[in-house]
N, C-alpha and C. Protein backbone atom coordinates (compact mmCIF):
# COMPACT_ATOMS: atom_id res chain seq x y z
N UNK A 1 -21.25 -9.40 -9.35
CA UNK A 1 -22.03 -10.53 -9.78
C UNK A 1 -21.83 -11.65 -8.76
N UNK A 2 -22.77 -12.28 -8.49
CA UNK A 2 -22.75 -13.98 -7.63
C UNK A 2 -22.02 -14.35 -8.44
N UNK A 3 -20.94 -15.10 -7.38
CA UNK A 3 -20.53 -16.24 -7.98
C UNK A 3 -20.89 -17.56 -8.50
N UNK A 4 -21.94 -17.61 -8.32
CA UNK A 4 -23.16 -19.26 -8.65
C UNK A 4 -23.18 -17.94 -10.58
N UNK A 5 -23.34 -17.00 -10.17
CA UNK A 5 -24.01 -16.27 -12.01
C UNK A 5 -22.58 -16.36 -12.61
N UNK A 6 -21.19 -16.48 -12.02
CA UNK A 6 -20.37 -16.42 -13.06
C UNK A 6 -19.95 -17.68 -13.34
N UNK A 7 -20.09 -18.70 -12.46
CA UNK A 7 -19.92 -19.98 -13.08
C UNK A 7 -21.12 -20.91 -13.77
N UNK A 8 -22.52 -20.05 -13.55
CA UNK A 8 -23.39 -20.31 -14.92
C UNK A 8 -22.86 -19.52 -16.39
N UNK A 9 -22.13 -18.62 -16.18
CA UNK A 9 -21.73 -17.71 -17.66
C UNK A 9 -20.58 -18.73 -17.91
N UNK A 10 -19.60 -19.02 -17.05
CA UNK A 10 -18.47 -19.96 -18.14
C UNK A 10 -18.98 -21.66 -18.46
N UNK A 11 -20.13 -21.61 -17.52
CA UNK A 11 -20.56 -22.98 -18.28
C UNK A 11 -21.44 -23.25 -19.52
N UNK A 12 -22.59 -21.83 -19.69
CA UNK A 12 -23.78 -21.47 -20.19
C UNK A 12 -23.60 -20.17 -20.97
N UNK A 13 -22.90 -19.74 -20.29
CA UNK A 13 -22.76 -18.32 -21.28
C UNK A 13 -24.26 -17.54 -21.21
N UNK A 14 -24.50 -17.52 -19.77
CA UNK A 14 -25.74 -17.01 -19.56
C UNK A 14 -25.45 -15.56 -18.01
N UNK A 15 -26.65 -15.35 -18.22
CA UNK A 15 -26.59 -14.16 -16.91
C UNK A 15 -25.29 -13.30 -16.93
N UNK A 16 -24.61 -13.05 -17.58
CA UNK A 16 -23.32 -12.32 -17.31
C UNK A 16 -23.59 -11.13 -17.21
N UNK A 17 -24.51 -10.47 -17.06
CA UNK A 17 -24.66 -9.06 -16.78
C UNK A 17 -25.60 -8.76 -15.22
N UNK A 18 -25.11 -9.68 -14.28
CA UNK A 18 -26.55 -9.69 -13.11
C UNK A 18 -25.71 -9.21 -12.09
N UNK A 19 -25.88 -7.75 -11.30
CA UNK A 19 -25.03 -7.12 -10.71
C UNK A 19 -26.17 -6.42 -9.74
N UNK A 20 -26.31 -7.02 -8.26
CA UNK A 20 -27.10 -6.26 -7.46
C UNK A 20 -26.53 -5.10 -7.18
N UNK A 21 -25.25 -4.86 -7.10
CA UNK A 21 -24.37 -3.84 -6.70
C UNK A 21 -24.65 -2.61 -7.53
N UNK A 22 -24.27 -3.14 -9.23
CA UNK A 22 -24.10 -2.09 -9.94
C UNK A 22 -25.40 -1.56 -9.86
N UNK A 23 -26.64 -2.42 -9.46
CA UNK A 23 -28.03 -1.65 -9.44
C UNK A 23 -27.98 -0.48 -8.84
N UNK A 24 -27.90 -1.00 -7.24
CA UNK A 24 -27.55 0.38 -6.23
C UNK A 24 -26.72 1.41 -6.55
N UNK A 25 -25.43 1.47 -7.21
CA UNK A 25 -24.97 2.45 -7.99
C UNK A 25 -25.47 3.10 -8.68
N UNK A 26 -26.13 2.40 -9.57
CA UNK A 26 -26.70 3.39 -10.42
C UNK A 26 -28.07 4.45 -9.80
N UNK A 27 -28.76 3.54 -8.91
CA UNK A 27 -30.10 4.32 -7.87
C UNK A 27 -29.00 5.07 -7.39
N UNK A 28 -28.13 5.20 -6.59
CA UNK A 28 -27.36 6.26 -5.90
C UNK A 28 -26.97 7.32 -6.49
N UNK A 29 -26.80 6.99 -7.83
CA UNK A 29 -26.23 8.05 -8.59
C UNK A 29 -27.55 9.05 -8.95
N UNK A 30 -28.48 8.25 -9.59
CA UNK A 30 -29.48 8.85 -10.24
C UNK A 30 -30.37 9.86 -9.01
N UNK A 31 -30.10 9.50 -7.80
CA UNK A 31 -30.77 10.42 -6.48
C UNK A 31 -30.15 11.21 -6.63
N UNK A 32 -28.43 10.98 -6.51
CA UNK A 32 -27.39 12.14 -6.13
C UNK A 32 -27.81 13.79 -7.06
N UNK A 33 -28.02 12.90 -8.45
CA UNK A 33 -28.06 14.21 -9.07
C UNK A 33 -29.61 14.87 -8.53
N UNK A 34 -30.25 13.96 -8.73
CA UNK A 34 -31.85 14.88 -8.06
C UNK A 34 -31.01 15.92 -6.78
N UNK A 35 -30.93 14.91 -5.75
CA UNK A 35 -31.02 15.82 -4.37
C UNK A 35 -29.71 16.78 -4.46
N UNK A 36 -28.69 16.60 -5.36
CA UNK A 36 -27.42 17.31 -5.57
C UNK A 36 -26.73 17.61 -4.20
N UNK A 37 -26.49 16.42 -3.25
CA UNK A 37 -26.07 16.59 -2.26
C UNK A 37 -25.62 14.93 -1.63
N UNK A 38 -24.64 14.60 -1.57
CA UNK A 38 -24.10 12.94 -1.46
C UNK A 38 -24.05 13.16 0.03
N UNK A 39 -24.20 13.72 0.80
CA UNK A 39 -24.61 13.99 2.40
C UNK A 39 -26.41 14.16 2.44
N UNK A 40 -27.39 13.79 1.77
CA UNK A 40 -28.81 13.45 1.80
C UNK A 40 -29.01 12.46 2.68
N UNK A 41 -29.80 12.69 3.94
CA UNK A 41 -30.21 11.73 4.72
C UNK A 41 -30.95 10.73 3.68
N UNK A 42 -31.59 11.04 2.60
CA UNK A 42 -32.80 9.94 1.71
C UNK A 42 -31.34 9.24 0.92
N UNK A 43 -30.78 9.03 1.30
CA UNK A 43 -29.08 8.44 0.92
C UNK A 43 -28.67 7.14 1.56
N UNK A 44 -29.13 7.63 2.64
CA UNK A 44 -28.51 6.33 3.78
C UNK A 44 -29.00 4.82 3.17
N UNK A 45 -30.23 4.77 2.96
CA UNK A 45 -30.84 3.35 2.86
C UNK A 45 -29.97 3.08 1.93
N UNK A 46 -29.87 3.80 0.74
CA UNK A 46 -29.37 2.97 -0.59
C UNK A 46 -27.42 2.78 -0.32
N UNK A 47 -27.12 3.73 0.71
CA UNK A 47 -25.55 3.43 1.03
C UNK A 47 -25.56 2.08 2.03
N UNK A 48 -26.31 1.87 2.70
CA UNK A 48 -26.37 0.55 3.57
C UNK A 48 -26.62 -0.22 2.65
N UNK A 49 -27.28 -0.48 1.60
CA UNK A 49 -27.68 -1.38 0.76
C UNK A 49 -26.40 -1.74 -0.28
N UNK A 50 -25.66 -0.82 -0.08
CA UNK A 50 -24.18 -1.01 -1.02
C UNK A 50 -23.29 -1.32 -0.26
N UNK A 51 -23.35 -1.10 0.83
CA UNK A 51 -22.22 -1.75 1.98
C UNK A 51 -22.53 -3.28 2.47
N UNK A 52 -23.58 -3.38 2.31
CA UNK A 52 -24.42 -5.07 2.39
C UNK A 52 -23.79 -6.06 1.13
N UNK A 53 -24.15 -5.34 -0.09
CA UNK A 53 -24.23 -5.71 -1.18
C UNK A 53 -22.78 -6.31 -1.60
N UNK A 54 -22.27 -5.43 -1.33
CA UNK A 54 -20.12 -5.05 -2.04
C UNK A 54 -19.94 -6.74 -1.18
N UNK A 55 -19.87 -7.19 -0.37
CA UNK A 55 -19.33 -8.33 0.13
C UNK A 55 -20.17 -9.84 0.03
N UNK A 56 -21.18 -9.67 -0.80
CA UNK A 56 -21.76 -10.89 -1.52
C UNK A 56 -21.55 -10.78 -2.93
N UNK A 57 -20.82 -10.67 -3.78
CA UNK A 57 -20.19 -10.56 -5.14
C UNK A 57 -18.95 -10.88 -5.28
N UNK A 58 -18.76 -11.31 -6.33
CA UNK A 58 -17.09 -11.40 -6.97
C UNK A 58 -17.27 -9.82 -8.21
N UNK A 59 -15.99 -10.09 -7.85
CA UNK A 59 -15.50 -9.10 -9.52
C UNK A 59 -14.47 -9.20 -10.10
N UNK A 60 -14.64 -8.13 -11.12
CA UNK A 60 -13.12 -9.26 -12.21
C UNK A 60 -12.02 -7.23 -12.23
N UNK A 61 -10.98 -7.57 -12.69
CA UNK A 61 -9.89 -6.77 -12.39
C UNK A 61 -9.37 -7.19 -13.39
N UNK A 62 -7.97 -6.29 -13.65
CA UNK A 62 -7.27 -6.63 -14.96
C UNK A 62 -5.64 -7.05 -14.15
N UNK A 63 -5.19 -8.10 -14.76
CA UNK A 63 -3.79 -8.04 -13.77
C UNK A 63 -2.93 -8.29 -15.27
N UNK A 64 -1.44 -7.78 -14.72
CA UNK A 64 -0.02 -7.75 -15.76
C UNK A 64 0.52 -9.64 -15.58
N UNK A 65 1.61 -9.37 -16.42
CA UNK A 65 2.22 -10.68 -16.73
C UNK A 65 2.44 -11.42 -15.52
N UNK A 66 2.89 -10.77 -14.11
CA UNK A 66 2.78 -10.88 -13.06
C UNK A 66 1.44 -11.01 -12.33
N UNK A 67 0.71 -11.25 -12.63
CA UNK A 67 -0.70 -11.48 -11.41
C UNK A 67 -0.85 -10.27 -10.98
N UNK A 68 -0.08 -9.45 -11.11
CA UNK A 68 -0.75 -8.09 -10.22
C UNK A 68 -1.71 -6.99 -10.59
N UNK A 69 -2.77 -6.14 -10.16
CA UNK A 69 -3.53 -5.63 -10.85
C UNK A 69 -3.10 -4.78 -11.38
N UNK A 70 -3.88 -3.84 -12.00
CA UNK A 70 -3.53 -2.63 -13.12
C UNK A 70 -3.41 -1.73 -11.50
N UNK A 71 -2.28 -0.59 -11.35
CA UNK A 71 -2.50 0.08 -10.78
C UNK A 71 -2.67 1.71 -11.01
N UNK A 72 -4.04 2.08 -10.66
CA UNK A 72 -4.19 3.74 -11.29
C UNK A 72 -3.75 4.38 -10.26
N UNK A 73 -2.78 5.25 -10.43
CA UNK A 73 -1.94 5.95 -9.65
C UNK A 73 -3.39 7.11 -9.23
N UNK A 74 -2.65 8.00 -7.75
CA UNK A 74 -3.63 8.73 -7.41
C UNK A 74 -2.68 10.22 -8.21
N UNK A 75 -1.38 10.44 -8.05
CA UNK A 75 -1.31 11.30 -8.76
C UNK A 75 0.31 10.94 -9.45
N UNK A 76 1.05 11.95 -10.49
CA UNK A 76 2.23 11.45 -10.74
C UNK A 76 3.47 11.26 -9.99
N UNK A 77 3.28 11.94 -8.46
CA UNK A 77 4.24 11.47 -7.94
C UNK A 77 3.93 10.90 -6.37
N UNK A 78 3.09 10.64 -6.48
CA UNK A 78 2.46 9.47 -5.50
C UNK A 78 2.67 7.87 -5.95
N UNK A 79 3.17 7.24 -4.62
CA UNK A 79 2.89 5.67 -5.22
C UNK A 79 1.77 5.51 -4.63
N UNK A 80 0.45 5.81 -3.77
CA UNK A 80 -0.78 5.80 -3.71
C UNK A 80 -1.21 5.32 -5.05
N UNK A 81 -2.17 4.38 -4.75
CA UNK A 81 -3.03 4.25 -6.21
C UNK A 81 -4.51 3.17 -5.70
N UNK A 82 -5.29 3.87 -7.07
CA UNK A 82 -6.17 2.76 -6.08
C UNK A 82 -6.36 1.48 -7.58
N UNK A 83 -7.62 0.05 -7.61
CA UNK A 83 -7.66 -0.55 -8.97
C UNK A 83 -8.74 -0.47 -9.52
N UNK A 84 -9.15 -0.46 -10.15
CA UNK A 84 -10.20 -0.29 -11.10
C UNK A 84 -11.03 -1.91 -10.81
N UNK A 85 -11.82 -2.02 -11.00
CA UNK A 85 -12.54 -3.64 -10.64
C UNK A 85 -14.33 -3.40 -11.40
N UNK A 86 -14.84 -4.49 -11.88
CA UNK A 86 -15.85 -4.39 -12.74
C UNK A 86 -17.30 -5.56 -11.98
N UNK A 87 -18.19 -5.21 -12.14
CA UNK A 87 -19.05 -6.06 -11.84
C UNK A 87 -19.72 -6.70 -12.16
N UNK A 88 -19.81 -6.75 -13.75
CA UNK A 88 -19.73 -8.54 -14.36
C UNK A 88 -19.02 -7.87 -15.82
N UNK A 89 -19.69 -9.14 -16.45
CA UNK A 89 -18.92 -9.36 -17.43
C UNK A 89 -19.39 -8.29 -18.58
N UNK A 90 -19.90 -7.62 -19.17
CA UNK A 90 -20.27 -6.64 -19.75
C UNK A 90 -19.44 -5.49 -19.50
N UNK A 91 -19.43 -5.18 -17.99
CA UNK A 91 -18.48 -3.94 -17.53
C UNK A 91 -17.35 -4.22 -17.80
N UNK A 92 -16.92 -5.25 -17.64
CA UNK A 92 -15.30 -5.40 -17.90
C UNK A 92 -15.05 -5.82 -18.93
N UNK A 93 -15.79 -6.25 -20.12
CA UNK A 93 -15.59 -6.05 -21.77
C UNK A 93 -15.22 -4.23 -22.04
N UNK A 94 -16.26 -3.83 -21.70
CA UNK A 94 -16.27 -2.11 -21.45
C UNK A 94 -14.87 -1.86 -21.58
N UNK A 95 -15.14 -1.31 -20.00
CA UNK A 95 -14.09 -1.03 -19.10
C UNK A 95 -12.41 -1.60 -19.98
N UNK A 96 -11.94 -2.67 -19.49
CA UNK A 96 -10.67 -3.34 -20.10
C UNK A 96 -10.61 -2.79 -21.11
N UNK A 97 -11.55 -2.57 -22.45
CA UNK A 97 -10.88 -2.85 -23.83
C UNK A 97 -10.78 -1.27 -23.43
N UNK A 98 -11.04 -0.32 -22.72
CA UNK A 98 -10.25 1.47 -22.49
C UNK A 98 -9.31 1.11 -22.04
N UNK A 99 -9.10 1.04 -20.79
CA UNK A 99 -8.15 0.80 -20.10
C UNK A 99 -6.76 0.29 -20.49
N UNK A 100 -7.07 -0.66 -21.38
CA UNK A 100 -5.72 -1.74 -22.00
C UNK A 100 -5.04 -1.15 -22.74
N UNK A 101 -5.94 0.10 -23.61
CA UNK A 101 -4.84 0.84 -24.33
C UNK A 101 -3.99 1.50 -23.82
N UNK A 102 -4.40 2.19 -22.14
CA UNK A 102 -3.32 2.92 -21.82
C UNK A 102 -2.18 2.41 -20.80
N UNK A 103 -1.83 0.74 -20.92
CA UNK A 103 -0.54 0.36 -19.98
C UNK A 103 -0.38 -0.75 -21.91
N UNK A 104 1.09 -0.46 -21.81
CA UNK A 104 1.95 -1.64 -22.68
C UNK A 104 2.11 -2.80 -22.53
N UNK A 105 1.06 -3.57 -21.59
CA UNK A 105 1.76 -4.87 -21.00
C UNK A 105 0.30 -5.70 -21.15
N UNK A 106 0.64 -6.76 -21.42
CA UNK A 106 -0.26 -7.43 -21.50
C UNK A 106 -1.20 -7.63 -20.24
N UNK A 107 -2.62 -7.68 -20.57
CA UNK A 107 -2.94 -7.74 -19.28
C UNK A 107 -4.40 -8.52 -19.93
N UNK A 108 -4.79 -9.41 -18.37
CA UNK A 108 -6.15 -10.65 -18.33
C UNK A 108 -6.82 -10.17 -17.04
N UNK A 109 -7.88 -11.23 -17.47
CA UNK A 109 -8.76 -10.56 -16.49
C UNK A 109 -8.52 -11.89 -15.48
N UNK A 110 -8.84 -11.40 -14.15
CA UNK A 110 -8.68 -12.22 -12.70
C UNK A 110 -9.89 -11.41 -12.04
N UNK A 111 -10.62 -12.69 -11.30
CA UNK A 111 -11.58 -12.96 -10.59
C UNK A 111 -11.40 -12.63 -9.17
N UNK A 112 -11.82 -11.61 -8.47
CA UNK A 112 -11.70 -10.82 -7.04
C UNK A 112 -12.85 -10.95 -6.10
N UNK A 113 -12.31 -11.70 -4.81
CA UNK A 113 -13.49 -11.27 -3.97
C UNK A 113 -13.32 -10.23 -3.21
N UNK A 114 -14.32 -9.96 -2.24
CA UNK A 114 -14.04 -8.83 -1.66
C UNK A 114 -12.77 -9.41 -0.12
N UNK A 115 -12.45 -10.51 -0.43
CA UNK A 115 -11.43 -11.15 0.67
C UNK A 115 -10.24 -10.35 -0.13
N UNK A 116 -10.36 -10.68 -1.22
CA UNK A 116 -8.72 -10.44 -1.86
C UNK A 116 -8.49 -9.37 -1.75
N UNK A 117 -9.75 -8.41 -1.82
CA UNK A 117 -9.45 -6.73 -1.77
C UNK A 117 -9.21 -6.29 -0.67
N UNK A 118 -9.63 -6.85 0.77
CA UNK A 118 -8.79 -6.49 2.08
C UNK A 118 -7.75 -7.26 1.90
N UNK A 119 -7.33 -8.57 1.79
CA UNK A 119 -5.81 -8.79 1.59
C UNK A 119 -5.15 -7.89 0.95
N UNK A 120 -5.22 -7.51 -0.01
CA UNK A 120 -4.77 -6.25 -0.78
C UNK A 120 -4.33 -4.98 0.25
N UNK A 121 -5.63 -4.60 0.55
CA UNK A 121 -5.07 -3.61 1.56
C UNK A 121 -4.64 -4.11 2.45
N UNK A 122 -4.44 -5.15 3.07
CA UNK A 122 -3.42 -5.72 4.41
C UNK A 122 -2.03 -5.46 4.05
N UNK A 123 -1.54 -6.11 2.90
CA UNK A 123 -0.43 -6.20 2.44
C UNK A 123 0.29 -5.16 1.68
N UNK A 124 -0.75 -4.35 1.29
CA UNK A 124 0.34 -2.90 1.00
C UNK A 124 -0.47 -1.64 1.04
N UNK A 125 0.49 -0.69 1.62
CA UNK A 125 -0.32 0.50 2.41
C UNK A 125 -0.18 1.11 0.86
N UNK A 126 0.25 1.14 0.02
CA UNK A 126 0.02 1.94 -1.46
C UNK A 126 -1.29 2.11 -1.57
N UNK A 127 -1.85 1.05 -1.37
CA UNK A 127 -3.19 0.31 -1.99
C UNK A 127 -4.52 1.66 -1.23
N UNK A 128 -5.15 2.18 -1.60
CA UNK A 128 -5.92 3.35 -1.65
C UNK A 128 -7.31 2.88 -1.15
N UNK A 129 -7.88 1.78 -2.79
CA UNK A 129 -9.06 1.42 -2.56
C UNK A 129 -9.01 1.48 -4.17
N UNK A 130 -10.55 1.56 -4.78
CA UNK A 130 -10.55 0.83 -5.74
C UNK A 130 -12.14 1.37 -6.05
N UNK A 131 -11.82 1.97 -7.88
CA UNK A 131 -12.88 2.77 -8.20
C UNK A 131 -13.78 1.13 -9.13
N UNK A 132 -15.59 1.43 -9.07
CA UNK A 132 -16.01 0.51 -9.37
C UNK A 132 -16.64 0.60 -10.78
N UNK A 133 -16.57 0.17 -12.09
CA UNK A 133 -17.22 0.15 -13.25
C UNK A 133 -16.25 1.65 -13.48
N UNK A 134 -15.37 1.69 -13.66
CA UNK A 134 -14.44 3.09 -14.17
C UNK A 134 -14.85 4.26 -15.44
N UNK A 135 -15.54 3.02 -16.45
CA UNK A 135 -15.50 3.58 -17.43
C UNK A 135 -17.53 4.22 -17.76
N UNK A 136 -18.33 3.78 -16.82
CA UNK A 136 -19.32 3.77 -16.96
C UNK A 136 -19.71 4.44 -15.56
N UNK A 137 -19.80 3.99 -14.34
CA UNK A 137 -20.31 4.33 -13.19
C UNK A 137 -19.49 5.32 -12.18
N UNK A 138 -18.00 4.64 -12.69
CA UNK A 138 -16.77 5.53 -11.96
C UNK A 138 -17.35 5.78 -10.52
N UNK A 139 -17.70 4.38 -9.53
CA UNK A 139 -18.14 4.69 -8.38
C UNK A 139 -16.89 4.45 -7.31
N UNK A 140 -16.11 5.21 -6.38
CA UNK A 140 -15.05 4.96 -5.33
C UNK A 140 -15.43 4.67 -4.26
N UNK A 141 -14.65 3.86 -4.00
CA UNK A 141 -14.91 3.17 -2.55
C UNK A 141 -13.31 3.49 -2.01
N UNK A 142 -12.90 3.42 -0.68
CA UNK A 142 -11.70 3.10 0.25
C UNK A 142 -11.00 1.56 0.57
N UNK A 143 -9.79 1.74 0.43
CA UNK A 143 -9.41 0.44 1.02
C UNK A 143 -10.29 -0.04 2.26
N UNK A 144 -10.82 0.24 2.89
CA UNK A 144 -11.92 -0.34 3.98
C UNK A 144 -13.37 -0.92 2.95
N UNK A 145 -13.67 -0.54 2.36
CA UNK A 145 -15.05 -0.68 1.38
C UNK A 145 -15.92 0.63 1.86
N UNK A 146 -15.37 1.78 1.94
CA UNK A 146 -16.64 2.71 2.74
C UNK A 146 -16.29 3.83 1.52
N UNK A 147 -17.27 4.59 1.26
CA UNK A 147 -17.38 5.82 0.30
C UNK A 147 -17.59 6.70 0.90
């Protein structure tokens, strides 16, 4: 979501569901299954259009008592993991109220740009990358932003 749409939702309580991103996700998805092949040259436009897209948005994440995000491990004995992150406010009503049941710790939602998510990966090689709308779109991206 723009950030101009999430600070009309905490002032107005309006637009909270306006996600150019999650659009293209969902067109990407809905081709994928047609052409049943995520290597489809008729692919490219709508993957450039998500690599454009991903770095004009904020998104929201779930972080512990500590500020830090939820981390979904890649497997049980890996510290690899990547975070889960939502693209407005609808997804992360979703999303969170699953999610929350499965860590014990209290956890809020925090506001992410796509700056914080390469800081993220600057600062710790754990850091994987970060699946988008988890509970609905379950779209992955790389610590770089590339799928």
């Amino acid at each position: 979501m723009k950030a101009q749409d999430y600070q009309d939702y905490q002032k107005n309580n309006v637009k909270a569901s306006k996600s150019q991103l999650k659009e293209y996700i969902q067109l990407y998805a809905e081709m994928v299954k047609k052409l049943k092949n995520e290597d489809a040259i008729e692919l490219n436009g709508i993957k450039e259009n998500i690599k454009k897209t991903y770095p004009t948005e904020i998104y929201f994440t779930l972080v512990d008592e500590s500020e830090k995000p939820v981390k979904l491990t890649l497997t049980d004995t890996s510290k690899e993991y990547i975070i889960p992150i939502f693209t407005d406010i609808r997804e992360y009503a979703l999303g969170s109220a699953k999610l929350s049941k499965l860590f014990l710790d209290k956890l809020e939602m925090k506001v992410m740009s796509p700056d914080d998510i390469a800081d993220l990966a600057d600062s710790d090689e754990y850091f994987q990358g970060f699946v988008i709308n988890p509970h609905s779109q379950n779209f992955n991206m790389d610590r770089n932003a590339n799928f």
